[in-house]
Structure formats: C-alpha cells, structure tokens
N, C-alpha and C. Protein backbone atom coordinates (compact mmCIF):
# COMPACT_ATOMS: atom_id res chain seq x y z
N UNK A 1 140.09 157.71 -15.04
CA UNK A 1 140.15 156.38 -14.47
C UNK A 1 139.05 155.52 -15.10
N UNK A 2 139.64 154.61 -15.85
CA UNK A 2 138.54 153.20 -16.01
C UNK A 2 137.73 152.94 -15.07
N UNK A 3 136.30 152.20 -15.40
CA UNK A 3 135.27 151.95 -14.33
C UNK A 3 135.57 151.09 -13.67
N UNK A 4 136.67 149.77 -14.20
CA UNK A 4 137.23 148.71 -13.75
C UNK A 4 137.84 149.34 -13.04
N UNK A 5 138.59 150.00 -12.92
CA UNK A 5 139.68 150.57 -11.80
C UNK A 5 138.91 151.18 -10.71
N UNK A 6 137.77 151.71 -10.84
CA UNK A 6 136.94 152.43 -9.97
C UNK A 6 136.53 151.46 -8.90
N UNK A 7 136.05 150.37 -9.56
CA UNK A 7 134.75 149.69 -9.33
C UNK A 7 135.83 148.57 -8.17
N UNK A 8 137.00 148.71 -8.60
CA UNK A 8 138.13 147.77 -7.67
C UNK A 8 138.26 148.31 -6.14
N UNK A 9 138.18 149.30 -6.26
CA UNK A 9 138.62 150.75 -5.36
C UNK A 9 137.55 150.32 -4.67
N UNK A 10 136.71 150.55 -5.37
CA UNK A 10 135.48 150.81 -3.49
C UNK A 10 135.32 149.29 -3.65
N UNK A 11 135.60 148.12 -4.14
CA UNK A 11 135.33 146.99 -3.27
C UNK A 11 136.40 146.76 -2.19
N UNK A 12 137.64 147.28 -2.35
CA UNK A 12 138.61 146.83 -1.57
C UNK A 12 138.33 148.07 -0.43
N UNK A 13 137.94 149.18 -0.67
CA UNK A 13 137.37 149.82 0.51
C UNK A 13 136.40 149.50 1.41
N UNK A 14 135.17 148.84 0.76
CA UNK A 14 134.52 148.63 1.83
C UNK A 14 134.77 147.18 2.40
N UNK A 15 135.43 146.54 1.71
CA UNK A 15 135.69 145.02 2.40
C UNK A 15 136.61 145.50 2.88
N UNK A 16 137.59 146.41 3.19
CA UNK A 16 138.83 146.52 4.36
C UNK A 16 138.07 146.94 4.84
N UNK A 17 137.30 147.83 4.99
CA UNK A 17 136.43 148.96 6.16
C UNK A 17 134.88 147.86 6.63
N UNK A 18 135.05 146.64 6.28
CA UNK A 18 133.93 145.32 7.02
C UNK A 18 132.62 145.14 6.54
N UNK A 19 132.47 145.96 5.09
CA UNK A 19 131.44 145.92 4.39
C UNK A 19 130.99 144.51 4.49
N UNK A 20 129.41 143.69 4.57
CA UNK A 20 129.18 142.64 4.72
C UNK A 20 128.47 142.20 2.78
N UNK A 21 128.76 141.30 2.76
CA UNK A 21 127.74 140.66 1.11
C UNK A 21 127.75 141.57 0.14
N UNK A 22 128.90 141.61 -0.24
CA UNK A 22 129.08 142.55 -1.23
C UNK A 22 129.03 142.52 -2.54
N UNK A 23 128.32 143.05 -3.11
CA UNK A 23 127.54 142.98 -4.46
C UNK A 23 127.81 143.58 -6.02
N UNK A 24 128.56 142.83 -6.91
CA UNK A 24 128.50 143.86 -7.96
C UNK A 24 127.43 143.34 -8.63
N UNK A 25 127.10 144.55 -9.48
CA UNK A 25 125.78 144.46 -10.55
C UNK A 25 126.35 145.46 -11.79
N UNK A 26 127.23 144.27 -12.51
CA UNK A 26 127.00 144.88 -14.36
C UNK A 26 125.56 145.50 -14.78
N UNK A 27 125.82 146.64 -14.87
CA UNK A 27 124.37 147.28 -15.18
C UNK A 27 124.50 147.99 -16.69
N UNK A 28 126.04 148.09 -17.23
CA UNK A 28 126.00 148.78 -18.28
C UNK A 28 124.89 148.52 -19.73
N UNK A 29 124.39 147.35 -19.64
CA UNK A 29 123.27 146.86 -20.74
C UNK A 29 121.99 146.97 -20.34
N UNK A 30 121.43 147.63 -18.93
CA UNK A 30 120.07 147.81 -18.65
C UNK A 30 120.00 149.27 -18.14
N UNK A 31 121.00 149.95 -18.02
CA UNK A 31 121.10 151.35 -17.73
C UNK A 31 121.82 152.18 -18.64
N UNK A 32 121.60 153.47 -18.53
CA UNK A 32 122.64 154.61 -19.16
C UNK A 32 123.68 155.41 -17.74
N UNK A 33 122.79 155.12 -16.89
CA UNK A 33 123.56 155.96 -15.56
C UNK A 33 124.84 155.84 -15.27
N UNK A 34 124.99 154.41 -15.12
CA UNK A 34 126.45 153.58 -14.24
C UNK A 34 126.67 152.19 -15.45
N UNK A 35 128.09 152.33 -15.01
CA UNK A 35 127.94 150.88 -15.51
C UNK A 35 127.97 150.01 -14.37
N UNK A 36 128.25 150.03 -13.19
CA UNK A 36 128.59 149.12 -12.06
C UNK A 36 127.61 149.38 -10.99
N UNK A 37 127.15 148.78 -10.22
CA UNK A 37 126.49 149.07 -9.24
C UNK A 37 127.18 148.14 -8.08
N UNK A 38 127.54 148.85 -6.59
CA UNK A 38 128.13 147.93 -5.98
C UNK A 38 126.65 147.77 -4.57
N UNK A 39 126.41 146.91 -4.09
CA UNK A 39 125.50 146.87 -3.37
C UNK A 39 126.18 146.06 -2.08
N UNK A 40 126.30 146.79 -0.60
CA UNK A 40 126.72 146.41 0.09
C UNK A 40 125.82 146.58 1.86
N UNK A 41 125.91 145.49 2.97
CA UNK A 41 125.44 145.30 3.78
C UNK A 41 126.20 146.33 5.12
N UNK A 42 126.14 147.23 5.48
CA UNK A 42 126.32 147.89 6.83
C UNK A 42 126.04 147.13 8.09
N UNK A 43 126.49 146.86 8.58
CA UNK A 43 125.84 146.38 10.39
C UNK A 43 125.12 147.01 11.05
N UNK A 44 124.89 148.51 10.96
CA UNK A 44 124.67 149.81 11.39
C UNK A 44 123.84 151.20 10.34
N UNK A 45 122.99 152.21 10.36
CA UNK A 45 122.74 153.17 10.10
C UNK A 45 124.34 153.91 9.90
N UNK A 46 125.12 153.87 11.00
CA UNK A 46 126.55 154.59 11.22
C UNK A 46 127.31 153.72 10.40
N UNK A 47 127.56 152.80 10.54
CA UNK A 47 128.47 152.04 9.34
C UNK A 47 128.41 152.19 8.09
N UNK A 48 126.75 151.64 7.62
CA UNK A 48 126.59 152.57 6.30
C UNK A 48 126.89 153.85 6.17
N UNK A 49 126.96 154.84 6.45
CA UNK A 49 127.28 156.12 6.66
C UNK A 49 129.10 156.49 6.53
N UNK A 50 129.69 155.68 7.37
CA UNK A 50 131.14 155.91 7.35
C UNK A 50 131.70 154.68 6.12
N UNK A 51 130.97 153.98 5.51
CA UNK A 51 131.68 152.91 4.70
C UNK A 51 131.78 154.02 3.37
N UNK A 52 130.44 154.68 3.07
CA UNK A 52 130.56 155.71 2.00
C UNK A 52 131.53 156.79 2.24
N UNK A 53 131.52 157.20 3.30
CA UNK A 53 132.69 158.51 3.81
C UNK A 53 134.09 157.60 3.43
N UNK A 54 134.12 156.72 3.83
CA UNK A 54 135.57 156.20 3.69
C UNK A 54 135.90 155.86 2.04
N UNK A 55 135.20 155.66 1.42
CA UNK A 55 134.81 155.88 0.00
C UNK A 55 135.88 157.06 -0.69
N UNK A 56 134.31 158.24 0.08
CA UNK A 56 134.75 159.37 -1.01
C UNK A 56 135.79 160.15 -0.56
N UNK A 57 136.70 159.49 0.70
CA UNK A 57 137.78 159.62 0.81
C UNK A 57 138.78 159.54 0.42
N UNK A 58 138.86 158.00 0.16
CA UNK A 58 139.59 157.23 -0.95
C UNK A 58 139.31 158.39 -2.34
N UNK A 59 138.47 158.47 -2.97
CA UNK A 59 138.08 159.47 -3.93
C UNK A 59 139.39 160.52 -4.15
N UNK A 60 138.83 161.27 -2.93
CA UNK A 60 139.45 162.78 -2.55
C UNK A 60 141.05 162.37 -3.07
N UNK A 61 141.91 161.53 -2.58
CA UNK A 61 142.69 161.10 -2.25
C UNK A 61 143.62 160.96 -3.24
N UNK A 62 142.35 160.21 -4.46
CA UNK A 62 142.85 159.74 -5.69
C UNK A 62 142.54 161.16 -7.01
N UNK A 63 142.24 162.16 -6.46
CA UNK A 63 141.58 163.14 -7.25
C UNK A 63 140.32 163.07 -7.89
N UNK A 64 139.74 162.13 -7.64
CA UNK A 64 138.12 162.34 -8.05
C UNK A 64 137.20 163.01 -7.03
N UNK A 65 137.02 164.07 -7.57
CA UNK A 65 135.92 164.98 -6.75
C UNK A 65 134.64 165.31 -6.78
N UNK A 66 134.13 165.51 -5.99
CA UNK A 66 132.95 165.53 -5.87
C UNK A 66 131.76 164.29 -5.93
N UNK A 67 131.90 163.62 -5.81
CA UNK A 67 130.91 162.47 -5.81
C UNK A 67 129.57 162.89 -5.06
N UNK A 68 128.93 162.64 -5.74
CA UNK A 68 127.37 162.68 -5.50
C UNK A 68 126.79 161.62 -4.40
N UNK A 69 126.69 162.27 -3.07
CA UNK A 69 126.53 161.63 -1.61
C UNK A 69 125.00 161.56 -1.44
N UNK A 70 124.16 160.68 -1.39
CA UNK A 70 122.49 160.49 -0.72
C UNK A 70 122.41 159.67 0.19
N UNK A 71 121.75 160.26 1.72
CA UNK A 71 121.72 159.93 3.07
C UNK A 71 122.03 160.72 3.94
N UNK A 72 121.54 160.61 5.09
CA UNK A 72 121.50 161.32 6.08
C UNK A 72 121.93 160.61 7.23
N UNK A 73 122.61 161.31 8.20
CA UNK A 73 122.72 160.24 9.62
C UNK A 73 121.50 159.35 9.81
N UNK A 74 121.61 158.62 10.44
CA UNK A 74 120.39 157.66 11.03
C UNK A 74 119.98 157.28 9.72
N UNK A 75 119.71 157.37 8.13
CA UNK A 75 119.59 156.66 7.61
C UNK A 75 119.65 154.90 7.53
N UNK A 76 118.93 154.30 6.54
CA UNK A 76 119.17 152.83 6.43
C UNK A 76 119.86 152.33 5.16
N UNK A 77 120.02 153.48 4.15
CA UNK A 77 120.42 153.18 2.99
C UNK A 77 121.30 154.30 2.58
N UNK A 78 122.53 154.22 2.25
CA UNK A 78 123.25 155.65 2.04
C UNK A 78 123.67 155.43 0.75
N UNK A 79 124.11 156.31 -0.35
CA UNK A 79 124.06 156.16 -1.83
C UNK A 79 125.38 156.73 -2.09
N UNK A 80 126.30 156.67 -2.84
CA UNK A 80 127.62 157.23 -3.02
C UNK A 80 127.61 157.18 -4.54
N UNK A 81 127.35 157.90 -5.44
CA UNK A 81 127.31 158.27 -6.82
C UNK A 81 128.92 158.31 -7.46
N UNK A 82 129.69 157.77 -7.92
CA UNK A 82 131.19 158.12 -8.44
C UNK A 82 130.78 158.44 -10.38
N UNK A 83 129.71 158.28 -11.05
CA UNK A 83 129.76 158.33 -12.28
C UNK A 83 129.66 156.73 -12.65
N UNK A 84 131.01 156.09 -13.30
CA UNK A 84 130.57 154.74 -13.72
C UNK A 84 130.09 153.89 -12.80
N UNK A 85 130.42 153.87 -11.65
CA UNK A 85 130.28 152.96 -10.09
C UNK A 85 129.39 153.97 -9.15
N UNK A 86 127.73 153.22 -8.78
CA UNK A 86 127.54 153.34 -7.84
C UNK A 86 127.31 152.90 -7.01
N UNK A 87 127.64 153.14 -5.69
CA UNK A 87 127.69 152.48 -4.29
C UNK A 87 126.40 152.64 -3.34
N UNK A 88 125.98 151.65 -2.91
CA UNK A 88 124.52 151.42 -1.91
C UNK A 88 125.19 150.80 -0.96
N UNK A 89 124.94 151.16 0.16
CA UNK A 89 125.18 150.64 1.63
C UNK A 89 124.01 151.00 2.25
N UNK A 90 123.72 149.69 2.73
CA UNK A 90 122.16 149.35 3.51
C UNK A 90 122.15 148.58 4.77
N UNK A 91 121.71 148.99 5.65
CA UNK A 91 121.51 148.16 6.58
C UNK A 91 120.63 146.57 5.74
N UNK A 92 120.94 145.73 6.73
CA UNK A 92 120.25 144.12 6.58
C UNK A 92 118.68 144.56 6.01
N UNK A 93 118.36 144.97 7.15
CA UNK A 93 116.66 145.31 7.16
C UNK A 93 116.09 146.17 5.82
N UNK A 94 116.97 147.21 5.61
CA UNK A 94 116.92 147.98 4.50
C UNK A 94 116.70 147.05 2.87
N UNK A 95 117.94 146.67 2.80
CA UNK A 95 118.72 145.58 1.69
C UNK A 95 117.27 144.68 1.50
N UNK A 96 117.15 144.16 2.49
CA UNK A 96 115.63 142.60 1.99
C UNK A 96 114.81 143.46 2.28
N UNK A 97 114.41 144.35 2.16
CA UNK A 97 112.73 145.61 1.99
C UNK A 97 113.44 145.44 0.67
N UNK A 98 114.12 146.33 0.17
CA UNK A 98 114.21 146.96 -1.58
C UNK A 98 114.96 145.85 -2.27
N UNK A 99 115.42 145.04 -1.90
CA UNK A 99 116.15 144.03 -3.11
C UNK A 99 116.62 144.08 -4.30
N UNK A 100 117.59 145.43 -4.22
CA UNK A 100 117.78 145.73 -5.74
C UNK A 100 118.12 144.63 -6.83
N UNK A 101 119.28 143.55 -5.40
CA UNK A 101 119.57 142.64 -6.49
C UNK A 101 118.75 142.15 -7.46
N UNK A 102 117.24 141.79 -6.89
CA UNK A 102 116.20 141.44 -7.93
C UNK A 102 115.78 142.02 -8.58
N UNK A 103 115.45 143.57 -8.31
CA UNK A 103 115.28 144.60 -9.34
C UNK A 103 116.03 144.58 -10.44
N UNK A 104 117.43 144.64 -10.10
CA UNK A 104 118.38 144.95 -11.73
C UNK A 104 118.63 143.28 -12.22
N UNK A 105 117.76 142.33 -11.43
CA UNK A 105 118.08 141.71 -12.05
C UNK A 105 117.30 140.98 -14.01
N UNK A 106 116.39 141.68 -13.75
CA UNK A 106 115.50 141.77 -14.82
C UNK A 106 116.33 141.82 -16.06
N UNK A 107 116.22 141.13 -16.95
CA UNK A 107 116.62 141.08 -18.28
C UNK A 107 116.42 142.43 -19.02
N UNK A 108 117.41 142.93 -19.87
CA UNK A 108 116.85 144.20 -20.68
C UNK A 108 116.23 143.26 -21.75
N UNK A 109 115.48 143.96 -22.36
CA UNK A 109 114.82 143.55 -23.64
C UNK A 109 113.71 142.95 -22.89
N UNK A 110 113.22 142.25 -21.94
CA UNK A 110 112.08 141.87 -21.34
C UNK A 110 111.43 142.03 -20.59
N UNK A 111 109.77 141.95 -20.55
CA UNK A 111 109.37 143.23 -19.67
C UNK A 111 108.94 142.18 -18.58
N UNK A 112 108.90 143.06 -17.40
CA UNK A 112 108.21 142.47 -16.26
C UNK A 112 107.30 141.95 -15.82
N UNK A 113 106.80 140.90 -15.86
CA UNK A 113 105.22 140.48 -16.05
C UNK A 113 104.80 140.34 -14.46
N UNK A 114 103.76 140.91 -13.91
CA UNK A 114 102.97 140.79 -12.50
C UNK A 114 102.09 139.58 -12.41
N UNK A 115 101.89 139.09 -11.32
CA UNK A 115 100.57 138.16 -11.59
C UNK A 115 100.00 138.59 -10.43
C-alpha cells in the first residue's frame, strides 16, 4: 500500500471516530522514519487510546500487521507507528506542552538558532 493510501485511511478513521485538529506533517524531506506524520487532538486519555485501537483495526482489517503501538491507558499521548504514516493522538493539554507541529516544523537544511 502507498503512503498516500495509508495516510487517507487513518485520516478518515480518526475524523469518523471524532478525532479533533487534525494534522498532517509531510516529513519525508526532514526525516528517514515516516514520510507522514498525522497529529491529532483526543478529548480524553481514553479517546486517544481507542482512536489508535480503531486505527490498527482498520489495519488488521486491511492486512497490515503489526503496527508498532506506544501508550498506556491513562496516558496523554498515544503513538501508532504504521511505517510510512505515523499517528499521535494527544490530549489538548498534552499537544500545547510538546508542539510537534513546531518542532517538525523547522526547515531541513537549517539549524535551529536559541536566543
């Protein structure tokens, strides 16, 4: 399966399943890992939790196995690994602590300057 095809899949999963601000991040030119990163808002510790389950369901479903799952119940941030697409579901509170969006949003080729 194409990453485009992947990366379709879990948006239409977690926006049917009420995912909130949902995020892609082209990452294929600042990473080797993924090319997609989807970054999405939970209402809940449990929501995040079942938005990824409903995921690697969809997965199961479609014959992709095994996906690489990080989080625990009561978590604030749960991680769903598929290979080209990976999936972050965060609670609100979680999401504005780590801000990945701003993290990946950094230019490759330029470095980060602190002041």
């Amino acid at each position: 399966m194409q990453a485009e095809e992947l990366l379709e899949i879990v948006e239409k999963v977690v926006d049917d399943r009420k995912g909130m601000h949902i995020k892609v991040l082209d990452v294929k030119e600042k990473t080797t890992i993924t090319d997609y990163m989807v970054i999405v808002t939970g209402t809940s510790d449990r929501h995040a939790m079942s938005l990824c389950q409903y995921v690697a369901e969809k997965m199961k479903e479609l014959g992709i196995s095994h996906p690489g799952f990080e989080g625990q119940k009561g978590s604030d941030w749960v991680l769903l690994d598929l290979g080209d697409v990976i999936l972050h579901v965060m609670t609100a509170q979680a999401r504005e602590f780590y801000q990945l969006e701003k993290l990946w949003s950094v230019d490759a080729g330029k470095e980060a300057v602190s002041k």
